[in-house]
Protein backbone atom coordinates (compact mmCIF):
# COMPACT_ATOMS: atom_id res chain seq x y z
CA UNK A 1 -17.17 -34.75 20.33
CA UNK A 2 -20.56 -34.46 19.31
CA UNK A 3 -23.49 -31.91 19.17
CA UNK A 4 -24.70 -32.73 22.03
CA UNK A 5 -21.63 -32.07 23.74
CA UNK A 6 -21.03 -29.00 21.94
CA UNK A 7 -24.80 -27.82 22.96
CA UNK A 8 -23.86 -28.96 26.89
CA UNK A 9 -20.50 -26.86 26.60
CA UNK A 10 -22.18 -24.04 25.36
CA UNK A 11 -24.76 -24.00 28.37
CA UNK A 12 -21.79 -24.94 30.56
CA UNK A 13 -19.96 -21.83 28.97
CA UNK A 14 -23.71 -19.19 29.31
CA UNK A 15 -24.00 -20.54 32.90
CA UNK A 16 -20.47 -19.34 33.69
CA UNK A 17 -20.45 -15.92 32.31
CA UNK A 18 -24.08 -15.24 33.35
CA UNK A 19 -25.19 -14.66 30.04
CA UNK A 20 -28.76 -16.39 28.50
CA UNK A 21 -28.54 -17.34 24.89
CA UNK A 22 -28.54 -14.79 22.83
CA UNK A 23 -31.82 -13.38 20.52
CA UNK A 24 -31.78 -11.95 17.42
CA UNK A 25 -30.46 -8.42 17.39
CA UNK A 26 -33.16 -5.42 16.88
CA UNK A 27 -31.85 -3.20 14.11
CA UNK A 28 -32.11 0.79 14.03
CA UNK A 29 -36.01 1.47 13.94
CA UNK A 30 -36.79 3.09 10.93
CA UNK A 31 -38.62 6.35 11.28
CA UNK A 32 -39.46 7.16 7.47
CA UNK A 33 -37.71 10.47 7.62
CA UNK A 34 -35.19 10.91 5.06
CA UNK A 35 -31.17 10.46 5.59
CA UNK A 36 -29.46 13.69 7.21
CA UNK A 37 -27.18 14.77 4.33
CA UNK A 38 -24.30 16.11 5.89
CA UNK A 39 -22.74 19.41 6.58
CA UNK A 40 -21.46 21.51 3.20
CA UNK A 41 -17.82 20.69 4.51
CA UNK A 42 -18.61 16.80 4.55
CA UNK A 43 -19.86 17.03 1.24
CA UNK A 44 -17.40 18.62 -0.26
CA UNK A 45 -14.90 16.49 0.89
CA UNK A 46 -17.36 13.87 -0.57
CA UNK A 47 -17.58 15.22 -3.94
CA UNK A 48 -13.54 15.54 -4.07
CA UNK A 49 -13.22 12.15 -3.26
CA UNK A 50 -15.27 11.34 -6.06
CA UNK A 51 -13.21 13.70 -8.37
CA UNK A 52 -10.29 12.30 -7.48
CA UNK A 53 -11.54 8.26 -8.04
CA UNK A 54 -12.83 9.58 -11.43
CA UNK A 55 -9.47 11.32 -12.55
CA UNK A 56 -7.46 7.84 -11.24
CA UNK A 57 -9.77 5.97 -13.22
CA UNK A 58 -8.98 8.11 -16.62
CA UNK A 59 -5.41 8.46 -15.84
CA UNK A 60 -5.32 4.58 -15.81
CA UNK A 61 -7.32 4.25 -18.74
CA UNK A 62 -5.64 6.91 -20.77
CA UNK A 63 -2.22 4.55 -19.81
CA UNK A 64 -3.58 1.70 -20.88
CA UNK A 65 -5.03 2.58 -24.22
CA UNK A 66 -1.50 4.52 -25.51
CA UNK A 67 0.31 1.03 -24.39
CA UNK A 68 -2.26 -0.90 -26.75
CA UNK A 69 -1.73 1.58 -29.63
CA UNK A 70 2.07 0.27 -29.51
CA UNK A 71 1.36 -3.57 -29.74
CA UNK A 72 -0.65 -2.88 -33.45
């Protein structure tokens, strides 16, 4: 099969579902006003989410600096 093929499959395929070949999406119009920033609840939740990455994160590298004291 070839690209020509492919190309009259794919019309083949448009013609049968009724659809015309598609165009570039439009993206959200940009309106230059700033991001809404959420209700107090949301960022709360945000901001413990955050805690809790951070306190993994030492936990982990607390962990892994006592098991490299033991190999000196």
């Amino acid at each position: 099969m070839n690209l020509m093929d492919l190309t009259d499959l794919m019309d083949v395929m448009r013609g049968i579902q009724g659809t015309a070949p598609a165009l570039a999406a439009e993206g959200p119009r940009h309106t230059g006003e700033p991001a809404g920033t959420g209700t107090t609840a949301e960022q709360l939740w945000l901001l413990g989410g955050v805690a809790l990455s951070l306190t993994a994160a030492g936990v982990v590298a607390v962990a892994a600096a006592r098991g490299r004291k033991r190999d000196h």
